[in-house]
N, C-alpha and C. Protein backbone atom coordinates (compact mmCIF):
# COMPACT_ATOMS: atom_id res chain seq x y z
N UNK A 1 4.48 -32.18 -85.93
CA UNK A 1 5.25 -33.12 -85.14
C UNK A 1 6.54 -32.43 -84.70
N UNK A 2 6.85 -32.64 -83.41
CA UNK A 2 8.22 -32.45 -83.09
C UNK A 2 9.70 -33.28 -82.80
N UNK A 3 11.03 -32.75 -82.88
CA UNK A 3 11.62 -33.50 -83.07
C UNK A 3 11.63 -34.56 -82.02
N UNK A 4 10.96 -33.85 -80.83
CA UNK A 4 10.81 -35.19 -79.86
C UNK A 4 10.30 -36.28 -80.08
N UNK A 5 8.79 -36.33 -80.99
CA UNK A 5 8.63 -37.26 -81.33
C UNK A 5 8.89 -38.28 -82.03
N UNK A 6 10.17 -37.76 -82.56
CA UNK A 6 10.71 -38.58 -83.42
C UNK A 6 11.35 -39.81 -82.12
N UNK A 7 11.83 -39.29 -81.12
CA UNK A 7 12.43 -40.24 -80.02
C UNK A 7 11.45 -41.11 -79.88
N UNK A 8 10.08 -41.08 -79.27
CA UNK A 8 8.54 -41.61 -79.06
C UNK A 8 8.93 -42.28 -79.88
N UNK A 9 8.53 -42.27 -81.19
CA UNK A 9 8.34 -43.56 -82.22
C UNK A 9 9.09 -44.64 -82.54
N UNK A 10 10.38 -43.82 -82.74
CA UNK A 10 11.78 -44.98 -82.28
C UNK A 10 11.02 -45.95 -81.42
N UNK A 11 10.86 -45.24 -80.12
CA UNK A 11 10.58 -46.50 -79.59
C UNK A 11 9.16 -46.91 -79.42
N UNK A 12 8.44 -46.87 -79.69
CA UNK A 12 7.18 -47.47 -80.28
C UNK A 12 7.37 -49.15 -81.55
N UNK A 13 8.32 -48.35 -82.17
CA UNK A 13 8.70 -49.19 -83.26
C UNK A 13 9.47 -50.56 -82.41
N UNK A 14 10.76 -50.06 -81.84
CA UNK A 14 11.00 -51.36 -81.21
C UNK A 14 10.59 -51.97 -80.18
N UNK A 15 9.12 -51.38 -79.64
CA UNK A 15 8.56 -53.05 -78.88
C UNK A 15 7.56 -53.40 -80.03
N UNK A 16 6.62 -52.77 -80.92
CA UNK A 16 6.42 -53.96 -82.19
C UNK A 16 6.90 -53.96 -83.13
N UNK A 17 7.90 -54.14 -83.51
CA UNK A 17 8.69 -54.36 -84.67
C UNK A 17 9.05 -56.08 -84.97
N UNK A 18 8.21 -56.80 -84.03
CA UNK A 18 7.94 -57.91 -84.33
C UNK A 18 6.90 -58.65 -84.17
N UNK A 19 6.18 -57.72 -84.31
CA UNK A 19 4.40 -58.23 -84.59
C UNK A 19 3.39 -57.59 -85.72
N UNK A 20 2.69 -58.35 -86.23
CA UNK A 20 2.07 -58.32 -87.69
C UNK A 20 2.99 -59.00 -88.82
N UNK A 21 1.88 -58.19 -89.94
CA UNK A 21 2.80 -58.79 -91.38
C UNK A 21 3.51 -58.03 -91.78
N UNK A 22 4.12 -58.91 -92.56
CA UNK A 22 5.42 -57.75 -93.13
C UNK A 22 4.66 -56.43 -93.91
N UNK A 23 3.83 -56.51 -94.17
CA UNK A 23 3.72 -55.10 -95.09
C UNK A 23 3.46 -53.81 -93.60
N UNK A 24 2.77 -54.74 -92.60
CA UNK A 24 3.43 -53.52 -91.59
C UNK A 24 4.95 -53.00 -91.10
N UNK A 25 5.75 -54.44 -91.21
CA UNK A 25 6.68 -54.76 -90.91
C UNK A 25 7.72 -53.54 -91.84
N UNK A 26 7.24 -53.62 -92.85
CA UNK A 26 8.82 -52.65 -93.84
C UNK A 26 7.67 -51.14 -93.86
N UNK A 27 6.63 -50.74 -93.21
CA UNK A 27 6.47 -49.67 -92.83
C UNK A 27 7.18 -48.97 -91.85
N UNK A 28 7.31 -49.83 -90.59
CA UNK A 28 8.22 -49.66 -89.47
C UNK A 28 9.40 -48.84 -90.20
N UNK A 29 10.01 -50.20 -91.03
CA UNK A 29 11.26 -50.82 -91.21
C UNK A 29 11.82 -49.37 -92.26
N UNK A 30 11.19 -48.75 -93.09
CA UNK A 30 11.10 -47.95 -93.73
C UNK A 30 10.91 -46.24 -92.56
N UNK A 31 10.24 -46.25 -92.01
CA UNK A 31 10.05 -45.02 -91.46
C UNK A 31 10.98 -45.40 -90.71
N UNK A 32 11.64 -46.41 -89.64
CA UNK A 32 12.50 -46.29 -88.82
C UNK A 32 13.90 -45.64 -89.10
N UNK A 33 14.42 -45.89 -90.83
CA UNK A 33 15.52 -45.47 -91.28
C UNK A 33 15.57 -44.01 -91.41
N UNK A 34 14.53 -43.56 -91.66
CA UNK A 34 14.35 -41.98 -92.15
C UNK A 34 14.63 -40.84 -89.91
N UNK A 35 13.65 -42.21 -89.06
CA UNK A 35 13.64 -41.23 -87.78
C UNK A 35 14.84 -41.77 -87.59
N UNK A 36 16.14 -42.79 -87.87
CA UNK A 36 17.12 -42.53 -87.42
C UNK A 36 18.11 -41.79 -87.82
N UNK A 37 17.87 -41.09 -89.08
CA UNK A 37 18.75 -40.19 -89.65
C UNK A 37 18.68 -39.10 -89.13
N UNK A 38 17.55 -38.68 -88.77
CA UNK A 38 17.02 -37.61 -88.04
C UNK A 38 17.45 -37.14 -86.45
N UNK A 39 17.28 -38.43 -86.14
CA UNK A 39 17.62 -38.71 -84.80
C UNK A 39 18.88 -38.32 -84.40
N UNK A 40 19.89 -38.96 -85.46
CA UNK A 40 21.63 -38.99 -85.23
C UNK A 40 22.18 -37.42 -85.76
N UNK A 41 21.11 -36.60 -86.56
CA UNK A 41 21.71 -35.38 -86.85
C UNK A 41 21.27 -35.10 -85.56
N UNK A 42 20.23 -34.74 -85.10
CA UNK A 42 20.02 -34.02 -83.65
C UNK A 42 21.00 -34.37 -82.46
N UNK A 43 21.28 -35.51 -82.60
CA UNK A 43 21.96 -35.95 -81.34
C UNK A 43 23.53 -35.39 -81.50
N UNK A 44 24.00 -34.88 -82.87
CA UNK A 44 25.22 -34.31 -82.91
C UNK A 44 25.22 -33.04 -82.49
N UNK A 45 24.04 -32.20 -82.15
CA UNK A 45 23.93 -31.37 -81.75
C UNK A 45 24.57 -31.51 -80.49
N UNK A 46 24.14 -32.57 -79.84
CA UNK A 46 24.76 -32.30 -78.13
C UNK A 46 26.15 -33.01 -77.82
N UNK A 47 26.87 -33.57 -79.06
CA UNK A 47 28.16 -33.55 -78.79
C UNK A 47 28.89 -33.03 -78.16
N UNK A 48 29.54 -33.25 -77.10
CA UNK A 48 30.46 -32.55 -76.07
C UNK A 48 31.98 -31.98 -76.85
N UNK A 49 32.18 -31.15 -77.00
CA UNK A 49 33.30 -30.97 -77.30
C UNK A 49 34.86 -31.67 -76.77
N UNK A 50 36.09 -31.39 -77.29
CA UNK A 50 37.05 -32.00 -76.83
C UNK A 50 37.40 -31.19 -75.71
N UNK A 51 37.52 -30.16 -76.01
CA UNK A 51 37.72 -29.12 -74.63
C UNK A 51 37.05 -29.53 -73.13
N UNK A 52 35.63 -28.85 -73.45
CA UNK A 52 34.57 -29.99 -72.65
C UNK A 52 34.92 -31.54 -71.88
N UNK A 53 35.53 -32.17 -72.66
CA UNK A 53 35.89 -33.08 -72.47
C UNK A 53 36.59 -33.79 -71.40
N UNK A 54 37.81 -32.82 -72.13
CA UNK A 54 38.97 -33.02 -70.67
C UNK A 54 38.43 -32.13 -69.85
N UNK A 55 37.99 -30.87 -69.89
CA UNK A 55 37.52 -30.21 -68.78
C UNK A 55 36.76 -31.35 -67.56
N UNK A 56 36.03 -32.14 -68.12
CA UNK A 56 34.92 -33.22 -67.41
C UNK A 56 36.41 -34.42 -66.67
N UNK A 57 36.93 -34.52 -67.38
CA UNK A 57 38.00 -35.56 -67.18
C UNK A 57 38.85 -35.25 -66.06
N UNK A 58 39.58 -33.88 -66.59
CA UNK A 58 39.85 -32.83 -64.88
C UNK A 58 39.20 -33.09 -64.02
N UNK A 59 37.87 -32.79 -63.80
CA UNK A 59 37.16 -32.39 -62.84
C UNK A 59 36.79 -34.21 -61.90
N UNK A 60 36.68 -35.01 -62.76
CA UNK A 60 36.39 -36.31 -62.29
C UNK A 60 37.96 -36.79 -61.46
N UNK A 61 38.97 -36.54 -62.05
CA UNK A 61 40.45 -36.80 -61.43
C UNK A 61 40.34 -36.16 -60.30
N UNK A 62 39.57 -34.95 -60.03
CA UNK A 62 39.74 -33.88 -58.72
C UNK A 62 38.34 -35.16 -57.42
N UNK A 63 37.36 -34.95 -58.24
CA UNK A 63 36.07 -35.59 -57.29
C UNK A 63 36.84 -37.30 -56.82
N UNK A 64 37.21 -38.15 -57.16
CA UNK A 64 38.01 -39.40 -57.21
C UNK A 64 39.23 -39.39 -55.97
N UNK A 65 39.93 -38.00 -56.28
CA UNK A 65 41.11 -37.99 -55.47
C UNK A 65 40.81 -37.43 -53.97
N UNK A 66 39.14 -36.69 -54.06
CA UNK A 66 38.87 -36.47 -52.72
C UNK A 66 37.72 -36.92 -52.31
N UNK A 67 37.15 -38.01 -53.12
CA UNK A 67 35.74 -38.63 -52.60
C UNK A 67 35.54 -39.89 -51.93
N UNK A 68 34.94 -40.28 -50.98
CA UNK A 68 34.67 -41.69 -50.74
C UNK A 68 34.80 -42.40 -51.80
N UNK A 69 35.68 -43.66 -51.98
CA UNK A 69 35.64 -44.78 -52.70
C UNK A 69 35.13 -45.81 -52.49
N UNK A 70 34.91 -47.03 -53.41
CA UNK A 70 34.15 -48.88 -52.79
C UNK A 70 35.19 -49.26 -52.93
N UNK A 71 35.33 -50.14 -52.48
CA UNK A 71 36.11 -51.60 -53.09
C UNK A 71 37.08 -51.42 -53.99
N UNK A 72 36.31 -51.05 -54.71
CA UNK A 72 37.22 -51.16 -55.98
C UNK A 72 37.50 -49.80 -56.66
N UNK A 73 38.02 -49.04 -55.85
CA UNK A 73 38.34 -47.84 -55.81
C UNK A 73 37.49 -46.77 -56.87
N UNK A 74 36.10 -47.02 -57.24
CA UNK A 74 35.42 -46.21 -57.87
C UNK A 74 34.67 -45.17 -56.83
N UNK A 75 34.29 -44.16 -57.42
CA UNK A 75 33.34 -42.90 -56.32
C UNK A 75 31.96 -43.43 -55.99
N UNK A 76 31.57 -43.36 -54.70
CA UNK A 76 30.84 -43.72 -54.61
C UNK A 76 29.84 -42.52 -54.68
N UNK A 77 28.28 -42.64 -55.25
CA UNK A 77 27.89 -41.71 -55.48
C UNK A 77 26.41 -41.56 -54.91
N UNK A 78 26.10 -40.66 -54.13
CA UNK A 78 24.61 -40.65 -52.97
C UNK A 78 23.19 -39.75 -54.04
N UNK A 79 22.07 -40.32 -53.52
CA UNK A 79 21.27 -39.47 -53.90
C UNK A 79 21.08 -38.03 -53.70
N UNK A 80 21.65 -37.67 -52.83
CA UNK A 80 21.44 -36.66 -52.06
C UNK A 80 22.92 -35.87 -51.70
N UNK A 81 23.20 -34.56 -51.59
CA UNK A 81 24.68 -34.18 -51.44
C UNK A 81 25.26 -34.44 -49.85
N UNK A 82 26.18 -34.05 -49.57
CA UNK A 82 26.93 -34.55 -48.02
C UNK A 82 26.52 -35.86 -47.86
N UNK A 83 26.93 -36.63 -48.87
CA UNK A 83 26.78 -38.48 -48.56
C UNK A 83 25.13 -38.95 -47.51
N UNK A 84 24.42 -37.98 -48.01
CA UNK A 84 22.68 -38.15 -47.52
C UNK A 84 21.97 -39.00 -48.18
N UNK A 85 21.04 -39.60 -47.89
CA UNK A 85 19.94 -40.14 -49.19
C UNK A 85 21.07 -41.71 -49.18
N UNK A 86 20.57 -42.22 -50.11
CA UNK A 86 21.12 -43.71 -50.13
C UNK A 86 21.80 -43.68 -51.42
N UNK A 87 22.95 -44.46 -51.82
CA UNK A 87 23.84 -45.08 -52.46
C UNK A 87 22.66 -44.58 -54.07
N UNK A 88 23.32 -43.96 -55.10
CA UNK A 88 22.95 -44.43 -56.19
C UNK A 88 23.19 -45.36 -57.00
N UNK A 89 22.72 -46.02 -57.54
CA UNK A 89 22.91 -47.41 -58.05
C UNK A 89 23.18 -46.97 -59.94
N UNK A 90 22.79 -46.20 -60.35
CA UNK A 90 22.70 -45.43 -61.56
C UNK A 90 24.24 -44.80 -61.74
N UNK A 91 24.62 -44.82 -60.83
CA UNK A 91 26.21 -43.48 -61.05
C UNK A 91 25.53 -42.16 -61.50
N UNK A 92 24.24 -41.75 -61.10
CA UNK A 92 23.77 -40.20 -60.79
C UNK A 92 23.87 -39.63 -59.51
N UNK A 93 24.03 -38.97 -59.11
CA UNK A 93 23.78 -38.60 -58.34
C UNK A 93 25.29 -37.24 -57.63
N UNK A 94 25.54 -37.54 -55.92
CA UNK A 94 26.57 -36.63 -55.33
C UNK A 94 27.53 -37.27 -54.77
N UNK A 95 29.31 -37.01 -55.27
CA UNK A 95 29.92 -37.51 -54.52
C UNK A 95 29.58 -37.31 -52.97
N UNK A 96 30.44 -38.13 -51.86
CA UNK A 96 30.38 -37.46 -50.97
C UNK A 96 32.37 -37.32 -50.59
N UNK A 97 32.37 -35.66 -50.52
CA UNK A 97 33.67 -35.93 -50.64
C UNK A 97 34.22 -35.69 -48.97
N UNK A 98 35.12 -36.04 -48.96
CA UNK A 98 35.68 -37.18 -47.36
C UNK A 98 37.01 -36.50 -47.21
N UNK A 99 37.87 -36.00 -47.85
CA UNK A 99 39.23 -35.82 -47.59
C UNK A 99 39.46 -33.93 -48.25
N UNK A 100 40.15 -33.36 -47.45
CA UNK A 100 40.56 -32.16 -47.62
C UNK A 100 39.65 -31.44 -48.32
N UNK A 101 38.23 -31.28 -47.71
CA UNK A 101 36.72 -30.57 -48.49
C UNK A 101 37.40 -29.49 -49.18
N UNK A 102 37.85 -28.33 -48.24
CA UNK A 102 38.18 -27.56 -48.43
C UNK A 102 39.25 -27.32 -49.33
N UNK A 103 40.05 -27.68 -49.69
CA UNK A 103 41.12 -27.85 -50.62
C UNK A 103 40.35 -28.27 -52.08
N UNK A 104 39.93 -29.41 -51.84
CA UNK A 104 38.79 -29.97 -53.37
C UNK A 104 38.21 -28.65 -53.46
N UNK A 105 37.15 -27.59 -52.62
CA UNK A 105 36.35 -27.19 -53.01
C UNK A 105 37.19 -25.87 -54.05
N UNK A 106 38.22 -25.98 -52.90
CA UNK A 106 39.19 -24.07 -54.01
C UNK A 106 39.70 -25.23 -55.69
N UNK A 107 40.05 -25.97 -55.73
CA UNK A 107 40.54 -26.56 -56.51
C UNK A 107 39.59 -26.56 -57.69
N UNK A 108 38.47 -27.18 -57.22
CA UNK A 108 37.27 -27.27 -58.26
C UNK A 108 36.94 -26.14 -58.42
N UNK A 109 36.67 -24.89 -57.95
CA UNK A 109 36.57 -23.49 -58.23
C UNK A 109 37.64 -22.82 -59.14
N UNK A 110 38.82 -23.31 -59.05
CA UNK A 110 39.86 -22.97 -59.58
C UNK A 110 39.74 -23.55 -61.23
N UNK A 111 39.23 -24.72 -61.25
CA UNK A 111 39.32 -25.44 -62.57
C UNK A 111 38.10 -25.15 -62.93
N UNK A 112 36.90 -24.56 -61.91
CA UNK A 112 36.16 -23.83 -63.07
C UNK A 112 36.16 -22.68 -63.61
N UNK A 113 36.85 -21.73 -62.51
CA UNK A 113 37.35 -20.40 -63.32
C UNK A 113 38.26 -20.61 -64.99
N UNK A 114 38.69 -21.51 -64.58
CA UNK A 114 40.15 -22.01 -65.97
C UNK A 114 38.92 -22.50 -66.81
N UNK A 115 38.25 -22.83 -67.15
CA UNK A 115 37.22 -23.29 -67.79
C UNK A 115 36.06 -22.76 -67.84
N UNK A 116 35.59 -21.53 -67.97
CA UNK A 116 34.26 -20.55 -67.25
C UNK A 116 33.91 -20.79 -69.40
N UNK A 117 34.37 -20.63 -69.98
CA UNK A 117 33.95 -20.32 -71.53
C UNK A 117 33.92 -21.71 -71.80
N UNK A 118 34.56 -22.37 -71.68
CA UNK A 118 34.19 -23.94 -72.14
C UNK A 118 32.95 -25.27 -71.99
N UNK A 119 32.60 -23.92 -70.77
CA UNK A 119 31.85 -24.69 -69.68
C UNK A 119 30.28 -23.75 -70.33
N UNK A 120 30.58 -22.48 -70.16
CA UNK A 120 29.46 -21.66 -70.94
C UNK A 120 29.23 -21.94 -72.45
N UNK A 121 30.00 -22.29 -73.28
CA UNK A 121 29.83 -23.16 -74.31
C UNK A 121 29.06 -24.10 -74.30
N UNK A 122 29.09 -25.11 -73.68
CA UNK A 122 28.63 -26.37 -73.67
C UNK A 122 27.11 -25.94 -72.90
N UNK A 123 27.44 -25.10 -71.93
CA UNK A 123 25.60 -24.56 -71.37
C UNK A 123 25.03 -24.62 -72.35
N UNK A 124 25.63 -23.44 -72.84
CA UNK A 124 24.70 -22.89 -74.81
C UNK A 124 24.00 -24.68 -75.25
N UNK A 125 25.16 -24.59 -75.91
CA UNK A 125 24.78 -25.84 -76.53
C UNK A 125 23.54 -27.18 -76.29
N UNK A 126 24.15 -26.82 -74.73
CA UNK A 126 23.12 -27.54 -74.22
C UNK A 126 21.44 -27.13 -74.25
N UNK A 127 21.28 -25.83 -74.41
CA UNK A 127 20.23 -25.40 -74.45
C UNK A 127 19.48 -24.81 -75.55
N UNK A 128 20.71 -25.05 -76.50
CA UNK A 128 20.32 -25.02 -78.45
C UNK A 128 19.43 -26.41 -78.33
N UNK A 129 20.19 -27.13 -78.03
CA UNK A 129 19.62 -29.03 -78.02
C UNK A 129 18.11 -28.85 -77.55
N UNK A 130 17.88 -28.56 -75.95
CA UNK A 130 16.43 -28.64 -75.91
C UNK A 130 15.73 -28.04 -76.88
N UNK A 131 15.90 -26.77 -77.65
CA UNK A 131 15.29 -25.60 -78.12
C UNK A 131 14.56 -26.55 -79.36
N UNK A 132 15.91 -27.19 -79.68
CA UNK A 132 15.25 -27.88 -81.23
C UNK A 132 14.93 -28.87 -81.21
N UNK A 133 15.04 -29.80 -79.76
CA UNK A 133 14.00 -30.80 -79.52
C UNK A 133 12.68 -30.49 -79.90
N UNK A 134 12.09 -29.44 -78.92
CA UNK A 134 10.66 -28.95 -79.09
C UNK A 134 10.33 -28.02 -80.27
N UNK A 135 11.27 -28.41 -81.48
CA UNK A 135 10.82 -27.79 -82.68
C UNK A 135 10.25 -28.56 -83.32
N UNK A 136 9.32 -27.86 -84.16
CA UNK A 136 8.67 -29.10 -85.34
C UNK A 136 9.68 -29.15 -85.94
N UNK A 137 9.61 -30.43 -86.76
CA UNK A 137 10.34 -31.56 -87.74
C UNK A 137 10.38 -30.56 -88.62
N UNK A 138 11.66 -30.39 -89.28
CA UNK A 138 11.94 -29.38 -90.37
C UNK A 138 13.10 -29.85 -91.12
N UNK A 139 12.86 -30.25 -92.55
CA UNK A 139 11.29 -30.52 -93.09
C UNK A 139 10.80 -31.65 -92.82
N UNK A 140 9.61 -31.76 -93.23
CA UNK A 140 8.71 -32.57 -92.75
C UNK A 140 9.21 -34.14 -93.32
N UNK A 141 8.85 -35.04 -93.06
CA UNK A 141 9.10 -36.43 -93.07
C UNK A 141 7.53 -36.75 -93.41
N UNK A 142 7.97 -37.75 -94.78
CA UNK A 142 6.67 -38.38 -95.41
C UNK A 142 7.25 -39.88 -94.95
N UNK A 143 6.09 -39.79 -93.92
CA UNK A 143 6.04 -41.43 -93.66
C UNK A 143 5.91 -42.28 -94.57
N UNK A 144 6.06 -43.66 -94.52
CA UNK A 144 5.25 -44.28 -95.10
C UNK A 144 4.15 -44.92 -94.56
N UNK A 145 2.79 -45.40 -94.82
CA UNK A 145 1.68 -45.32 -94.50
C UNK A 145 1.46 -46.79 -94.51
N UNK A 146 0.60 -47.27 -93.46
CA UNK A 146 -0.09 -48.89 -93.82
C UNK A 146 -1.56 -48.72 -93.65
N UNK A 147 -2.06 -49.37 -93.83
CA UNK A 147 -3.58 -49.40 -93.92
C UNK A 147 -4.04 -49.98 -92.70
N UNK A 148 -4.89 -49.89 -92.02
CA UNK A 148 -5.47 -50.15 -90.43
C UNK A 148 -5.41 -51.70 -90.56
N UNK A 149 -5.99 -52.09 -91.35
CA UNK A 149 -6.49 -53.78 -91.42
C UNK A 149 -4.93 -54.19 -91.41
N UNK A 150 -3.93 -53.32 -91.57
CA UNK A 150 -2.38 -54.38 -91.41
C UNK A 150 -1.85 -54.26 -90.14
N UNK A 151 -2.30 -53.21 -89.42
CA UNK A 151 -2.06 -53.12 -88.04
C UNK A 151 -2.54 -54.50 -87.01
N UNK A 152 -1.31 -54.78 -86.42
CA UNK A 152 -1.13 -55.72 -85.53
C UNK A 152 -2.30 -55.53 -84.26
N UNK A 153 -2.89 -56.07 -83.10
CA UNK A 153 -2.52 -55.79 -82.14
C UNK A 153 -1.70 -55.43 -81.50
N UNK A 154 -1.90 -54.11 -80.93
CA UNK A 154 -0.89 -53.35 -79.90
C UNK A 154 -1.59 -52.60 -78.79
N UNK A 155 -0.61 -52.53 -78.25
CA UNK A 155 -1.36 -51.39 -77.00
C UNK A 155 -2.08 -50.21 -77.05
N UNK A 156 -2.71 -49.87 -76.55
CA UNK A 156 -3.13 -48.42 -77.36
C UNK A 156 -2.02 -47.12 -77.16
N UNK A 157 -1.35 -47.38 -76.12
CA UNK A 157 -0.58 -46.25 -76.28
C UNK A 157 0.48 -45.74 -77.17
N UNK A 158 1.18 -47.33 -78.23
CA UNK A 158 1.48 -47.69 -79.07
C UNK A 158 1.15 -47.19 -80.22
N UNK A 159 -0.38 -47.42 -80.35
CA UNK A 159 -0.74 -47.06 -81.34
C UNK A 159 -0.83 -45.41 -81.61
N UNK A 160 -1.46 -44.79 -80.11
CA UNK A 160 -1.21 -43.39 -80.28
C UNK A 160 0.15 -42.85 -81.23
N UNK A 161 0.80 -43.16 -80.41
CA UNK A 161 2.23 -43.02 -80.84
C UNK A 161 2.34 -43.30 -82.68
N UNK A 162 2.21 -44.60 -83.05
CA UNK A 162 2.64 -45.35 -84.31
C UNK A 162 1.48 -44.31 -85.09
N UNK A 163 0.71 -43.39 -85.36
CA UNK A 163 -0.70 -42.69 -85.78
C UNK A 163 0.10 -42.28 -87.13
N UNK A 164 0.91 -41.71 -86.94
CA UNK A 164 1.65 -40.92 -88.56
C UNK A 164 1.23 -41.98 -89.30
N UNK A 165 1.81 -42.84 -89.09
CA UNK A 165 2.48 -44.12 -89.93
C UNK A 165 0.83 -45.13 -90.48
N UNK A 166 -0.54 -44.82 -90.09
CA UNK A 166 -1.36 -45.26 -90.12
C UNK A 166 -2.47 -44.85 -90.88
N UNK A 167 -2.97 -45.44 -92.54
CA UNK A 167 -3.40 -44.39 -93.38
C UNK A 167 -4.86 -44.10 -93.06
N UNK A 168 -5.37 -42.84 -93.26
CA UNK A 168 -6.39 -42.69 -92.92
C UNK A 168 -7.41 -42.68 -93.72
């Protein structure tokens, strides 16, 4: 198993985690505590640093002060770069920036030179994170097990998923 799957089951667990009997029920309820411990060490892996941080915080003060705004003076943000593609509704996507391009663009170049190691840091990091996503579970996690006849109806894809947890 990999640590990804530990994400999968999470959520497997919470769309039935309220169907069957309880002895399926504190199987969940039991393995869910163990994949969230698991879960929350991995996810400290991709903690952003403080550096990082304000670096991101900079850089959003720079995109804001030269990007199209709404209403309510937030960035508005496109699917697509040069304000192309339609409105993202997610807050993913590309500013489109509107006022002194050229000035934003040396500026933001400027604050990434000032930030080239902070920024390569956090790459790393970022790519430690996938690495040990797609690692097996180390060490291994002893589920706890229910017996088929306690299994609820579920979906099958569900069940794919919920399989550890299902004694054979």
């Amino acid at each position: 198993m990999k640590n990804k799957n530990l994400y999968e089951l999470k959520e497997a667990i919470s769309r039935v985690n309220n169907k069957g009997n309880n002895k399926f029920k504190l199987a969940l309820l039991l393995n869910e505590k163990m994949i969230d411990e698991r879960i929350e060490s991995i996810e400290k892996l991709r903690e952003q640093s403080e550096e990082y941080k304000a670096f991101e915080q900079n850089r959003h003060e720079l995109i804001s002060a030269h990007a199209e705004l709404d209403d309510n003076g937030q960035v508005v943000v496109y699917s697509q770069p040069e304000g192309q593609g339609g409105i993202s509704n997610d807050g993913y996507g590309y500013p489109n920036i509107v006022k002194e391009k050229k000035e934003y663009e040396k500026q933001l170049n400027s604050l990434q030179e000032e930030n080239k190691e902070v920024i390569d840091a956090e790459v790393k990091k970022q790519s430690e994170f996938v690495e040990t996503i797609n690692q097996d579970v180390e060490p291994a996690i002893e589920f706890s097990t229910v017996s088929f006849d306690c299994i609820p109806e579920i979906e099958y894809e569900e069940m794919k998923v919920l399989m550890p947890f299902i004694e054979k």
